[in-house]
PDB file of N, CA and C in Angstrom:
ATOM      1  N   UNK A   1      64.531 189.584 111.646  1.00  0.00           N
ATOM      2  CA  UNK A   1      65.852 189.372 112.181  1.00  0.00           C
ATOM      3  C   UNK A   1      65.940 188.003 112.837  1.00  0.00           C
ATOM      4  N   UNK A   2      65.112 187.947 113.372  1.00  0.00           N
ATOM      5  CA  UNK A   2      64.747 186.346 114.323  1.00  0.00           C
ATOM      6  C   UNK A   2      65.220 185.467 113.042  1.00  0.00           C
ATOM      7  N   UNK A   3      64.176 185.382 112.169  1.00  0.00           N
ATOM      8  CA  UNK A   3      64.074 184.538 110.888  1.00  0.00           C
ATOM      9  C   UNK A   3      65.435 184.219 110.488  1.00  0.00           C
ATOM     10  N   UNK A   4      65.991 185.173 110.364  1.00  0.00           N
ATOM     11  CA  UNK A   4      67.828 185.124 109.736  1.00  0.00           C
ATOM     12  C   UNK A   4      68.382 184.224 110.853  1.00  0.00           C
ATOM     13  N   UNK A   5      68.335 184.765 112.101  1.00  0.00           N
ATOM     14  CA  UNK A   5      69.064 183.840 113.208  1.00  0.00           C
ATOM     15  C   UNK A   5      69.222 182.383 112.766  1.00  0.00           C
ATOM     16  N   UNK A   6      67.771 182.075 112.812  1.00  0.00           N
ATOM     17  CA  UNK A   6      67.425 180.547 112.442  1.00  0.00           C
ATOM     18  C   UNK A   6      67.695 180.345 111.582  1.00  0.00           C
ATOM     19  N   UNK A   7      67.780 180.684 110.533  1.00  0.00           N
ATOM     20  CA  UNK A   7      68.098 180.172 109.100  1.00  0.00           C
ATOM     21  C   UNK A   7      69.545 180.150 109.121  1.00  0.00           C
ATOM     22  N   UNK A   8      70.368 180.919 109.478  1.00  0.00           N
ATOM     23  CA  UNK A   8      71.566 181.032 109.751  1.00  0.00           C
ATOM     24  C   UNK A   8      72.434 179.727 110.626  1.00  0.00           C
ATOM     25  N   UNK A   9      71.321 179.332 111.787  1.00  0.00           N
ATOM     26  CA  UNK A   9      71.876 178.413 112.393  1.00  0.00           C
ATOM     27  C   UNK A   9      71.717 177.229 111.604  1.00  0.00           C
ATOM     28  N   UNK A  10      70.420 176.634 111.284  1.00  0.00           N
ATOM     29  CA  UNK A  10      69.999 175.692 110.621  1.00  0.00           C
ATOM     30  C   UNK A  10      71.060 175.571 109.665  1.00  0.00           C
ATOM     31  N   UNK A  11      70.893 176.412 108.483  1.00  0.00           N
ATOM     32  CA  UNK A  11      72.394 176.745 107.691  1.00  0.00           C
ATOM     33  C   UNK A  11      74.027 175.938 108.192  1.00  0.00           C
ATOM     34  N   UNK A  12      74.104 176.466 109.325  1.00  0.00           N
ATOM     35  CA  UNK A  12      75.746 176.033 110.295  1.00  0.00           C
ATOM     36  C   UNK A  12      75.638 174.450 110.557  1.00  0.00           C
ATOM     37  N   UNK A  13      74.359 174.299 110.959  1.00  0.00           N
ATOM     38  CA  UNK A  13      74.154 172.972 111.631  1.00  0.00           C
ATOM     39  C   UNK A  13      74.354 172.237 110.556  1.00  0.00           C
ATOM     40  N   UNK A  14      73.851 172.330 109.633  1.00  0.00           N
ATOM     41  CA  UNK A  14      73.260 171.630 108.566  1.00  0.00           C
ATOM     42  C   UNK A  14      75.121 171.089 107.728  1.00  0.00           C
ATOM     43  N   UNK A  15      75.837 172.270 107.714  1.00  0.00           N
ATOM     44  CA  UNK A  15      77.300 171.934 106.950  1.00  0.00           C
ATOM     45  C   UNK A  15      78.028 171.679 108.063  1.00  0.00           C
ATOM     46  N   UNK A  16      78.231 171.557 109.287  1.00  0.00           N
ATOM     47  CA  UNK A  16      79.002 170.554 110.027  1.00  0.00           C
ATOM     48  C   UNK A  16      78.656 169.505 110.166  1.00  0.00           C
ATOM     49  N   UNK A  17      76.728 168.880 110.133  1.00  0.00           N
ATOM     50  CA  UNK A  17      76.667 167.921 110.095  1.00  0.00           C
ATOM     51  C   UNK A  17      77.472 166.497 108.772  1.00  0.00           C
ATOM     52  N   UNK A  18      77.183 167.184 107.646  1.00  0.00           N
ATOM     53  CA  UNK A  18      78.090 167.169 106.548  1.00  0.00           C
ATOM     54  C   UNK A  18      79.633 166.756 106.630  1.00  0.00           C
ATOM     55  N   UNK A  19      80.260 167.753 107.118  1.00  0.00           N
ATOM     56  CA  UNK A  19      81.179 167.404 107.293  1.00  0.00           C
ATOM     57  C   UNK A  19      81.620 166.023 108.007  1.00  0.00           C
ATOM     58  N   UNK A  20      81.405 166.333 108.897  1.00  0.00           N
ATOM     59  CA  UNK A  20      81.510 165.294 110.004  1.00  0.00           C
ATOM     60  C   UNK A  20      81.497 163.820 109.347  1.00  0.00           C
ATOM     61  N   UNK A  21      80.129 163.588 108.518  1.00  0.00           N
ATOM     62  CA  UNK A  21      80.051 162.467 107.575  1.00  0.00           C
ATOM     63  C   UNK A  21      81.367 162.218 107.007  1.00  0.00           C
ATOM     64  N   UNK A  22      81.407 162.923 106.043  1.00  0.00           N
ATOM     65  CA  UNK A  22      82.425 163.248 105.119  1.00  0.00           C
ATOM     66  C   UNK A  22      84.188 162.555 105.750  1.00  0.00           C
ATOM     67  N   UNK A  23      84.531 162.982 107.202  1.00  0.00           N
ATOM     68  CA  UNK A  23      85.114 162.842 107.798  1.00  0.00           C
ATOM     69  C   UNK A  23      85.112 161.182 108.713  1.00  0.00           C
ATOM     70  N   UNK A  24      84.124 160.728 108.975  1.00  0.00           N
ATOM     71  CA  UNK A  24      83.675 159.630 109.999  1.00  0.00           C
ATOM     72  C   UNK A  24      84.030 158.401 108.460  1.00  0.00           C
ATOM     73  N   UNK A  25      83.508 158.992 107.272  1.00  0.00           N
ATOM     74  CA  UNK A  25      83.287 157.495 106.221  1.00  0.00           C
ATOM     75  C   UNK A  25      84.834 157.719 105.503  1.00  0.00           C
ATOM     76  N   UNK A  26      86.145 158.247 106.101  1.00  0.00           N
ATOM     77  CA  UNK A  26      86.928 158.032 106.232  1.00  0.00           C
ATOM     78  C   UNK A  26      87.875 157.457 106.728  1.00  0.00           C
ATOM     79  N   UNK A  27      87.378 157.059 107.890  1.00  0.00           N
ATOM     80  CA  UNK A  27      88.283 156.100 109.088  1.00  0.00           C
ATOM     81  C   UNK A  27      88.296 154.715 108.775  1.00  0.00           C
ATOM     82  N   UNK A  28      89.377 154.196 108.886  1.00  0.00           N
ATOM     83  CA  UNK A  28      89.317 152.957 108.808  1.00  0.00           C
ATOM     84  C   UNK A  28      88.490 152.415 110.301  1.00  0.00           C
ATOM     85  N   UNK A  29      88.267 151.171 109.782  1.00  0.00           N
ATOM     86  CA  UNK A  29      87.572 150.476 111.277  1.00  0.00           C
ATOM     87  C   UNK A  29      88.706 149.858 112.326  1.00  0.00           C
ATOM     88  N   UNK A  30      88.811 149.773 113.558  1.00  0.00           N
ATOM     89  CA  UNK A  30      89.689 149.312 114.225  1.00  0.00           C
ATOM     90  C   UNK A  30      89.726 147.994 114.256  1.00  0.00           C
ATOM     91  N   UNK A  31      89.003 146.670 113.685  1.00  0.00           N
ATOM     92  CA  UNK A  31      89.075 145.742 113.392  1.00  0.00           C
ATOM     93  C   UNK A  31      88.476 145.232 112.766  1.00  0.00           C
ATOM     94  N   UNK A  32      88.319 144.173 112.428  1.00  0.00           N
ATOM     95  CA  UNK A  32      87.624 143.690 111.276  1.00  0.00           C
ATOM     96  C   UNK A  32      87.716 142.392 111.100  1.00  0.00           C
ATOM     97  N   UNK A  33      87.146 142.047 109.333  1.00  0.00           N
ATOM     98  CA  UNK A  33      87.407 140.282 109.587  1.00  0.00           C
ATOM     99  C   UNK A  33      88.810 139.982 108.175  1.00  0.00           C
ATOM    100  N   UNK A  34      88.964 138.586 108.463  1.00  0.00           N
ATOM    101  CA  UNK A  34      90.043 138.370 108.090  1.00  0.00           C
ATOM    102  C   UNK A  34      90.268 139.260 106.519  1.00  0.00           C
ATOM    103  N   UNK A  35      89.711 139.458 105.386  1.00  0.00           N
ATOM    104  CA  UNK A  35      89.865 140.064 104.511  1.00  0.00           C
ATOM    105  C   UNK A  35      90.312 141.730 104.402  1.00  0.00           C
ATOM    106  N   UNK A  36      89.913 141.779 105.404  1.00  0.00           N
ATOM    107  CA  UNK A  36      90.111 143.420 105.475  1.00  0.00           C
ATOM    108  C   UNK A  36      91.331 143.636 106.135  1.00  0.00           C
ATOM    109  N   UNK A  37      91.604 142.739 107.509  1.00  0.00           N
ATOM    110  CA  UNK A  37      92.939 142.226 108.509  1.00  0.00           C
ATOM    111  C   UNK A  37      94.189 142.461 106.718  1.00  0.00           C
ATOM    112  N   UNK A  38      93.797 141.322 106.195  1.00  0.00           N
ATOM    113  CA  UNK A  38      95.059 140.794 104.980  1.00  0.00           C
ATOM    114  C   UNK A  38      95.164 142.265 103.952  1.00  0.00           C
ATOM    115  N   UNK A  39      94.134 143.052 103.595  1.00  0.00           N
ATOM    116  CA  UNK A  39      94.157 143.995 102.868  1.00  0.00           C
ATOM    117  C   UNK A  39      95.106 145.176 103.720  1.00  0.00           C
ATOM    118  N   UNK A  40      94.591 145.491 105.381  1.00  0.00           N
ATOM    119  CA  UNK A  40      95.385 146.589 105.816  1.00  0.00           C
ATOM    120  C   UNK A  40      96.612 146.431 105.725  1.00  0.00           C
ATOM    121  N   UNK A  41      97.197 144.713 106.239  1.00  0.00           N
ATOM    122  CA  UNK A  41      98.569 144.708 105.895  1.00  0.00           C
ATOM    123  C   UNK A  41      99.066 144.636 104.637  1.00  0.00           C
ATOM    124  N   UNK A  42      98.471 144.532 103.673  1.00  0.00           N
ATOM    125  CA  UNK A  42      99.181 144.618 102.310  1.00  0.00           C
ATOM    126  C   UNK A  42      99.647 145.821 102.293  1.00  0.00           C
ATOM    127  N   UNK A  43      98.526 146.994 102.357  1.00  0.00           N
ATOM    128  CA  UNK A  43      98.619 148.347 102.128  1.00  0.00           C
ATOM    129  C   UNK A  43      99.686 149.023 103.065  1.00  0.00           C
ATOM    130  N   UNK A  44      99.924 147.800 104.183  1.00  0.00           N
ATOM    131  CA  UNK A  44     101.061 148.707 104.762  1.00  0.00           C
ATOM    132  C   UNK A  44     102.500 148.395 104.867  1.00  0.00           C
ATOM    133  N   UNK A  45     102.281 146.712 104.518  1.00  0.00           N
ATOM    134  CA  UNK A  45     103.541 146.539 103.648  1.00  0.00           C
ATOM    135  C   UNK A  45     104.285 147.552 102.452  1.00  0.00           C
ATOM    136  N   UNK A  46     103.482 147.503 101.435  1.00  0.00           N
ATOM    137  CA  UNK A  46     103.418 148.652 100.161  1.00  0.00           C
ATOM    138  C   UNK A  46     103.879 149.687 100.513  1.00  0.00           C
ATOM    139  N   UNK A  47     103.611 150.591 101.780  1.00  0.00           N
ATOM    140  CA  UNK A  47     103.844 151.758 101.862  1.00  0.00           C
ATOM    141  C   UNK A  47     105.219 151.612 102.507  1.00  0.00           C
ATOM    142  N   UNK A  48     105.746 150.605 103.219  1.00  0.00           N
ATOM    143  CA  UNK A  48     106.570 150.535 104.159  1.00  0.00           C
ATOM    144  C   UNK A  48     107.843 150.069 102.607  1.00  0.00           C
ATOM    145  N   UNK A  49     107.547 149.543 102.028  1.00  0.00           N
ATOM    146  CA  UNK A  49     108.097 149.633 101.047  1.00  0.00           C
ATOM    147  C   UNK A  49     108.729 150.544  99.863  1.00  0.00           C
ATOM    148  N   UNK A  50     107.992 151.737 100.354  1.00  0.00           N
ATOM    149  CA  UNK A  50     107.581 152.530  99.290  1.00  0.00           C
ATOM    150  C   UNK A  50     107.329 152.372  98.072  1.00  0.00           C
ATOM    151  N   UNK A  51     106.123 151.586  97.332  1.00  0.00           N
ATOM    152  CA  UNK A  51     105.550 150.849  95.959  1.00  0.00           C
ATOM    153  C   UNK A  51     104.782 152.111  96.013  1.00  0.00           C
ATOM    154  N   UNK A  52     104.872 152.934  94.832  1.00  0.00           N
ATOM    155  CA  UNK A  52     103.682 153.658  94.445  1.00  0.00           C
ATOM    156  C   UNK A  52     102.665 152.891  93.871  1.00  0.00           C
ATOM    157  N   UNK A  53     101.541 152.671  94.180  1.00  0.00           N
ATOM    158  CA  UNK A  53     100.271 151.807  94.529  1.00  0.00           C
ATOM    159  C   UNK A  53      99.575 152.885  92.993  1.00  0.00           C
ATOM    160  N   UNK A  54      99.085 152.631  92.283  1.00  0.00           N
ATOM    161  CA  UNK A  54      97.811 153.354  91.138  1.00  0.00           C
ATOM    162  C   UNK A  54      96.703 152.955  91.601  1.00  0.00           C
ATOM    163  N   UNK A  55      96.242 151.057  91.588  1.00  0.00           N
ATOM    164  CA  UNK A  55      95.270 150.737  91.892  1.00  0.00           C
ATOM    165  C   UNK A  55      95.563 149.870  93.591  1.00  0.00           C
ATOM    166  N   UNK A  56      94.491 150.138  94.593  1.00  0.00           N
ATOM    167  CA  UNK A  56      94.791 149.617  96.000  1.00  0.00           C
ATOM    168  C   UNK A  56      94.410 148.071  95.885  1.00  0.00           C
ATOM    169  N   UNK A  57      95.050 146.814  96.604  1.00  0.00           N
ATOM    170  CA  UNK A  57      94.653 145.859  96.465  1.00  0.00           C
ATOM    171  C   UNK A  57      92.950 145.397  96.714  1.00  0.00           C
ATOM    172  N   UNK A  58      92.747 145.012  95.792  1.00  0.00           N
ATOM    173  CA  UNK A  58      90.679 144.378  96.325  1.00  0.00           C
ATOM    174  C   UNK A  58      90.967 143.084  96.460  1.00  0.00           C
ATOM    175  N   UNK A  59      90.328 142.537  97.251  1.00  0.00           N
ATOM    176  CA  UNK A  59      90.188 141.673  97.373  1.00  0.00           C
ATOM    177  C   UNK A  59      89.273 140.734  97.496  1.00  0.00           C
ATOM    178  N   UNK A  60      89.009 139.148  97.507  1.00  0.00           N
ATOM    179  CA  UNK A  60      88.138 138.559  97.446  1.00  0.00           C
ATOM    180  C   UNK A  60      88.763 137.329  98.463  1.00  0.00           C
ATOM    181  N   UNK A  61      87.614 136.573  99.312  1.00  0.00           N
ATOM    182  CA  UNK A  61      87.705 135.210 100.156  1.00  0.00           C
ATOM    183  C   UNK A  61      86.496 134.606  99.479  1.00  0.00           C
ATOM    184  N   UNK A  62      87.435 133.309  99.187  1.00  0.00           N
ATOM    185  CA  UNK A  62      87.130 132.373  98.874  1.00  0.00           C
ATOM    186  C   UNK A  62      87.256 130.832 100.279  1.00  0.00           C
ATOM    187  N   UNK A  63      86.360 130.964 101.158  1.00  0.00           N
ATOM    188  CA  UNK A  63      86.741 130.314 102.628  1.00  0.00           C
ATOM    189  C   UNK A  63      87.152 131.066 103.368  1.00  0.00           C
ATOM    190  N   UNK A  64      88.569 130.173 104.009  1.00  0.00           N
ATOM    191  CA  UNK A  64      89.513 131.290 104.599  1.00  0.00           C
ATOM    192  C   UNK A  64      90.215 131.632 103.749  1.00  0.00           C
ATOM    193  N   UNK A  65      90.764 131.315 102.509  1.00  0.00           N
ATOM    194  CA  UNK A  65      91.255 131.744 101.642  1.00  0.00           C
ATOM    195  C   UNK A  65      91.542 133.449 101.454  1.00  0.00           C
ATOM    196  N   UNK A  66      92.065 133.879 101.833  1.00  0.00           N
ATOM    197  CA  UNK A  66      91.858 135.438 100.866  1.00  0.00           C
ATOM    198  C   UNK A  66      92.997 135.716  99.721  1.00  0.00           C
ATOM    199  N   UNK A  67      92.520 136.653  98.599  1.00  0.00           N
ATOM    200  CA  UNK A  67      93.272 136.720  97.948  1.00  0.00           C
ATOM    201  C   UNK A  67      93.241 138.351  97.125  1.00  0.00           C
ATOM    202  N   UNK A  68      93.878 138.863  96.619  1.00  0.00           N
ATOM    203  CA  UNK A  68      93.622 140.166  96.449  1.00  0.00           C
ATOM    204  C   UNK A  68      94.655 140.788  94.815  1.00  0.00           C
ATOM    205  N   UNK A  69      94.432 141.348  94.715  1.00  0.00           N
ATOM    206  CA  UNK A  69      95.415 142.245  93.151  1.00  0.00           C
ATOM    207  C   UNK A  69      94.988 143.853  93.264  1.00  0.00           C
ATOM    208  N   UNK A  70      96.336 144.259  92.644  1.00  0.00           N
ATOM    209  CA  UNK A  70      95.887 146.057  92.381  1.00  0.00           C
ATOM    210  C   UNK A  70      97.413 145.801  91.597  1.00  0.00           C
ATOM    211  N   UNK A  71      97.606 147.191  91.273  1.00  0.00           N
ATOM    212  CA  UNK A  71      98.491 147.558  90.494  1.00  0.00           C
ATOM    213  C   UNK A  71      99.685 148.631  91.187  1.00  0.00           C
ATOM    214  N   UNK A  72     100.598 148.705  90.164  1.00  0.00           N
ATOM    215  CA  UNK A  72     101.851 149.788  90.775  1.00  0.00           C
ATOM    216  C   UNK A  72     101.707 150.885  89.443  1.00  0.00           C
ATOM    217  N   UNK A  73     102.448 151.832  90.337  1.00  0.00           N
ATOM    218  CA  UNK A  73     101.931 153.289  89.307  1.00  0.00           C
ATOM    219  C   UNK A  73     102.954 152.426  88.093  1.00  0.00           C
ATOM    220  N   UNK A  74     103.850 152.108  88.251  1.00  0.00           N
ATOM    221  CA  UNK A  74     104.660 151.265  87.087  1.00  0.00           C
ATOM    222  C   UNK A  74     104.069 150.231  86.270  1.00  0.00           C
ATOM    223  N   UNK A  75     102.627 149.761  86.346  1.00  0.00           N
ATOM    224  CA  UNK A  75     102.101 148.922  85.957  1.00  0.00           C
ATOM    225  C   UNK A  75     102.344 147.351  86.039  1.00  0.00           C
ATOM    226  N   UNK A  76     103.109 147.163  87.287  1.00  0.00           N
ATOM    227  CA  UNK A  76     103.368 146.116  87.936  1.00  0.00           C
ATOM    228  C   UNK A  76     102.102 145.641  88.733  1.00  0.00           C
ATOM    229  N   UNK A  77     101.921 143.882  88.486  1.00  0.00           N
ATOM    230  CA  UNK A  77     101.007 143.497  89.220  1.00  0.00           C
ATOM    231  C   UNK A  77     101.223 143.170  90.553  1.00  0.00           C
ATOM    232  N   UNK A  78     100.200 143.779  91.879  1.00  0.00           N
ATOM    233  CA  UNK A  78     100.032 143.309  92.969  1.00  0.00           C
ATOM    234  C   UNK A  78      99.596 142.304  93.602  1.00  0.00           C
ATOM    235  N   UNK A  79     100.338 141.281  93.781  1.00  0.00           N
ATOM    236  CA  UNK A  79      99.176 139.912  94.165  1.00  0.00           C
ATOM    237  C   UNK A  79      99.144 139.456  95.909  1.00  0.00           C
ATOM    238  N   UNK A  80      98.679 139.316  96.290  1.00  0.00           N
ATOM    239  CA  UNK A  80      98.489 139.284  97.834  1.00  0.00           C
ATOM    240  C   UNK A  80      97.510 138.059  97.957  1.00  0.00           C
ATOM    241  N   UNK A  81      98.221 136.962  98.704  1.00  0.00           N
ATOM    242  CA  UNK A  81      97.564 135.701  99.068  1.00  0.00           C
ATOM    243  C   UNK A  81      97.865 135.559 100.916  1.00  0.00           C
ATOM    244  N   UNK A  82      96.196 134.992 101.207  1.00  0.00           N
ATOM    245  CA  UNK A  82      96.331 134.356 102.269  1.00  0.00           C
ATOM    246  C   UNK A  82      95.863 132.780 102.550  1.00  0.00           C
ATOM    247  N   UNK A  83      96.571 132.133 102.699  1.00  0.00           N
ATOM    248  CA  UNK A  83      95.530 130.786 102.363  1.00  0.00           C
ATOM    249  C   UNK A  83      95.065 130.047 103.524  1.00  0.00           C
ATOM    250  N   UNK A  84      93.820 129.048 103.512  1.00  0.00           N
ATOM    251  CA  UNK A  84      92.990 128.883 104.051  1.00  0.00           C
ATOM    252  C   UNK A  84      94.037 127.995 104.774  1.00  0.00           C
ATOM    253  N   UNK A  85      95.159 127.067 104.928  1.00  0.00           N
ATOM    254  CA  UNK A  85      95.529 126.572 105.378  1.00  0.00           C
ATOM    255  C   UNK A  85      96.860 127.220 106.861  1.00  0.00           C
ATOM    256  N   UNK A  86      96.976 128.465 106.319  1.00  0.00           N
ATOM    257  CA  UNK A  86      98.097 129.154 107.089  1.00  0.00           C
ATOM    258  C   UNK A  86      97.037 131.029 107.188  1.00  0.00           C
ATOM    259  N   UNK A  87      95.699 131.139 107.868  1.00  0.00           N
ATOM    260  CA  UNK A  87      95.229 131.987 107.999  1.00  0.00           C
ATOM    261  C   UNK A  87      95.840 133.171 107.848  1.00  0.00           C
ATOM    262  N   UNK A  88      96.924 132.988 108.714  1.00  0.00           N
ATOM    263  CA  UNK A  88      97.747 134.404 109.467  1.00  0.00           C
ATOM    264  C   UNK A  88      98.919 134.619 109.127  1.00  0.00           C
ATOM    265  N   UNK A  89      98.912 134.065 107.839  1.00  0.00           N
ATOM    266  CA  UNK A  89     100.004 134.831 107.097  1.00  0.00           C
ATOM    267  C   UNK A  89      99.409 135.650 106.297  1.00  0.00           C
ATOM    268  N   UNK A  90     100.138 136.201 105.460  1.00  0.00           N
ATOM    269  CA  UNK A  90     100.049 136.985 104.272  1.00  0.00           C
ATOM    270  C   UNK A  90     101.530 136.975 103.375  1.00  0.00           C
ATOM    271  N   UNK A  91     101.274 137.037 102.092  1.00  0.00           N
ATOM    272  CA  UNK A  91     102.285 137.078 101.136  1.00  0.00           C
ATOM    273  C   UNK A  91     102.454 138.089 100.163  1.00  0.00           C
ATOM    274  N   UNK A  92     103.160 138.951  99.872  1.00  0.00           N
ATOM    275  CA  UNK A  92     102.529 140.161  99.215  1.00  0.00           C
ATOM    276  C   UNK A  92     104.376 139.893  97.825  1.00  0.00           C
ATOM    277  N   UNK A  93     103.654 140.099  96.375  1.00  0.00           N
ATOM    278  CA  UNK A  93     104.108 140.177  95.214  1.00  0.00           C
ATOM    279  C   UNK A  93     103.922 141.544  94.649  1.00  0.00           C
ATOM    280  N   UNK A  94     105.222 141.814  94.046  1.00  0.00           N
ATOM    281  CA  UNK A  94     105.027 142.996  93.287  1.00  0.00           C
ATOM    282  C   UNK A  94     105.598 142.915  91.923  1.00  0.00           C
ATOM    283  N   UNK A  95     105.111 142.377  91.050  1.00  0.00           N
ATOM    284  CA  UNK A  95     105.667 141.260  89.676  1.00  0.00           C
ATOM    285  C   UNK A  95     106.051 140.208  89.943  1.00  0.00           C
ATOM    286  N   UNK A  96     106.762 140.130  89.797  1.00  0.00           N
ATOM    287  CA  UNK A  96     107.934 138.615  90.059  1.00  0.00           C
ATOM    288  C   UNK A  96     108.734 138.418  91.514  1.00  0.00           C
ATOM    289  N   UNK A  97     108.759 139.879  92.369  1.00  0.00           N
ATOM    290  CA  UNK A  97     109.281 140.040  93.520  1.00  0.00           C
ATOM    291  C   UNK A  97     108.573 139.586  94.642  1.00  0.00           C
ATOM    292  N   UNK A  98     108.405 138.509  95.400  1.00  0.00           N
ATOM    293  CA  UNK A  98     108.039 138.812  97.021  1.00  0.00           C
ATOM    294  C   UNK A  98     108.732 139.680  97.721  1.00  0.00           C
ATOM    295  N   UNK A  99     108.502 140.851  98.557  1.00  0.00           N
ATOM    296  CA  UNK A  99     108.186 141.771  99.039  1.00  0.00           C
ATOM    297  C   UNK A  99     108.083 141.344 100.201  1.00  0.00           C
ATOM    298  N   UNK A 100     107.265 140.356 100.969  1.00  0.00           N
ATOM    299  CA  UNK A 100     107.069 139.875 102.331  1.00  0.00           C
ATOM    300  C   UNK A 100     106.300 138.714 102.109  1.00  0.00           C
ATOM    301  N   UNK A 101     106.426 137.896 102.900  1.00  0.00           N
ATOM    302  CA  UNK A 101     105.828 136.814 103.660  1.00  0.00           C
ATOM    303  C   UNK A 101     106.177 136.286 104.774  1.00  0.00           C
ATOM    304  N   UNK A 102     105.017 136.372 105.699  1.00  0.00           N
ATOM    305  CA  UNK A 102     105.010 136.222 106.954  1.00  0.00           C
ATOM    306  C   UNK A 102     103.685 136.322 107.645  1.00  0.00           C
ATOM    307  N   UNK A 103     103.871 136.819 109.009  1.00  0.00           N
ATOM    308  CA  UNK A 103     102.642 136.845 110.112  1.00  0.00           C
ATOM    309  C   UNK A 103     101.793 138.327 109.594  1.00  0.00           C
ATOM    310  N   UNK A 104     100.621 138.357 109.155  1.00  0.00           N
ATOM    311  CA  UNK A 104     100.512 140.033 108.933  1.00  0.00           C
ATOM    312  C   UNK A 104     100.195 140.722 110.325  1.00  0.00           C
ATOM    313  N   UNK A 105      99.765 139.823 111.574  1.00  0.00           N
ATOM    314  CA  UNK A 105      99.491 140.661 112.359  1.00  0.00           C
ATOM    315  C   UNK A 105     101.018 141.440 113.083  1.00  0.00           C
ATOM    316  N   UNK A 106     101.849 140.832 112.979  1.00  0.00           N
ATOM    317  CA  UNK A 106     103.310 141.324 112.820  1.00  0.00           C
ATOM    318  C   UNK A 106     103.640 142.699 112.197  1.00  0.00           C
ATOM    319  N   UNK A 107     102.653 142.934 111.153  1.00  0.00           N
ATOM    320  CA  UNK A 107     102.543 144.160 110.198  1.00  0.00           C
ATOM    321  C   UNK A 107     101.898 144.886 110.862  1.00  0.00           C
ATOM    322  N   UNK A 108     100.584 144.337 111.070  1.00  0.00           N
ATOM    323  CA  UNK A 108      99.723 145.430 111.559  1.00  0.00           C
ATOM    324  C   UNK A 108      99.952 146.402 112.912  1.00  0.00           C
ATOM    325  N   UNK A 109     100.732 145.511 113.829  1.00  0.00           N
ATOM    326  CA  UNK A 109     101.131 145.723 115.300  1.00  0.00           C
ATOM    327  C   UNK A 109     102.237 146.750 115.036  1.00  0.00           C
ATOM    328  N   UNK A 110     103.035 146.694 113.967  1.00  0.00           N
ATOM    329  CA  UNK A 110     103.862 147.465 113.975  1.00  0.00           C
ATOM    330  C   UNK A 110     103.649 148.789 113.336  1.00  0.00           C
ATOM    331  N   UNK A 111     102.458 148.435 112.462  1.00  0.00           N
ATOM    332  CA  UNK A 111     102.190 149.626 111.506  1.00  0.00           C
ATOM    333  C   UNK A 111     101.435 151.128 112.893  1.00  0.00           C
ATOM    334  N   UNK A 112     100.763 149.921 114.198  1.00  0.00           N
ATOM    335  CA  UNK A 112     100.330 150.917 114.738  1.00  0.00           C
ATOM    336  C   UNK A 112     100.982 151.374 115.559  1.00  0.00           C
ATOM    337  N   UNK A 113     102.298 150.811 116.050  1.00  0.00           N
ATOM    338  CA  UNK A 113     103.563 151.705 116.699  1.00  0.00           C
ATOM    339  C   UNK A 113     104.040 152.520 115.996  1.00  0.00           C
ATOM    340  N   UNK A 114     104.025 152.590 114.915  1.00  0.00           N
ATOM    341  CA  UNK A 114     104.529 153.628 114.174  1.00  0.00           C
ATOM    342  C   UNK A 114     105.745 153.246 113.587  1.00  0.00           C
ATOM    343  N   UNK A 115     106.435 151.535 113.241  1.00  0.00           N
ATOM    344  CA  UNK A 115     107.888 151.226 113.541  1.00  0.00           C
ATOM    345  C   UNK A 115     108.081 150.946 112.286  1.00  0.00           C
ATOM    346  N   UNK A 116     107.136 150.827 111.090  1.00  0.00           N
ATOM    347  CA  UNK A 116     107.047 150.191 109.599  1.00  0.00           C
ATOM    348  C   UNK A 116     107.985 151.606 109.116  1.00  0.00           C
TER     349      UNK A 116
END
């Protein structure tokens, strides 16, 4: 009976630890560096937009440069530039449309009031 106890707990321990993972490599990070900064606001431009997103923007820095692409469930291309000369903007395309350009931390500040 003992034996079961333990195995039982070990058992419990063992799938909340799990979870928890599962849960933690979900969170975004509360800050970050400039590439990831330009990616959250894309993604929350997009949503604030309502663009159904298929593929999420990836991105790549080149310097300060960043620059990024994904797709729309419509098969419209996503292009998202930040350039090395104007850091703290961001510019976000959805085909042929700009969508925004401006300050992204403007985005981000608002995305976490809840006001997008």
């Amino acid at each position: 009976m003992k034996r079961r106890l333990i195995t039982a707990s070990v058992l419990a321990a063992s799938m909340l630890a799990v979870a928890g993972c599962s849960q933690v490599e979900a969170l975004a990070p509360v800050g970050g560096n400039h590439l990831t900064e330009v990616r959250y606001a894309a993604i929350d431009i997009l949503l604030a937009k309502n663009i159904d997103v298929l593929v999420a923007p990836v991105c790549e820095q080149d310097g300060e440069a960043v620059s990024c692409t994904g797709e729309t469930a419509d098969g419209e291309t996503i292009t998202v530039t930040s350039p090395a000369d104007a850091t703290d903007t961001v510019t976000v395309t959805v085909g042929d449309e700009t969508i925004y350009s401006g300050k992204y931390w403007d985005i981000l500040d608002d995305a976490v009031r809840g006001d997008l």
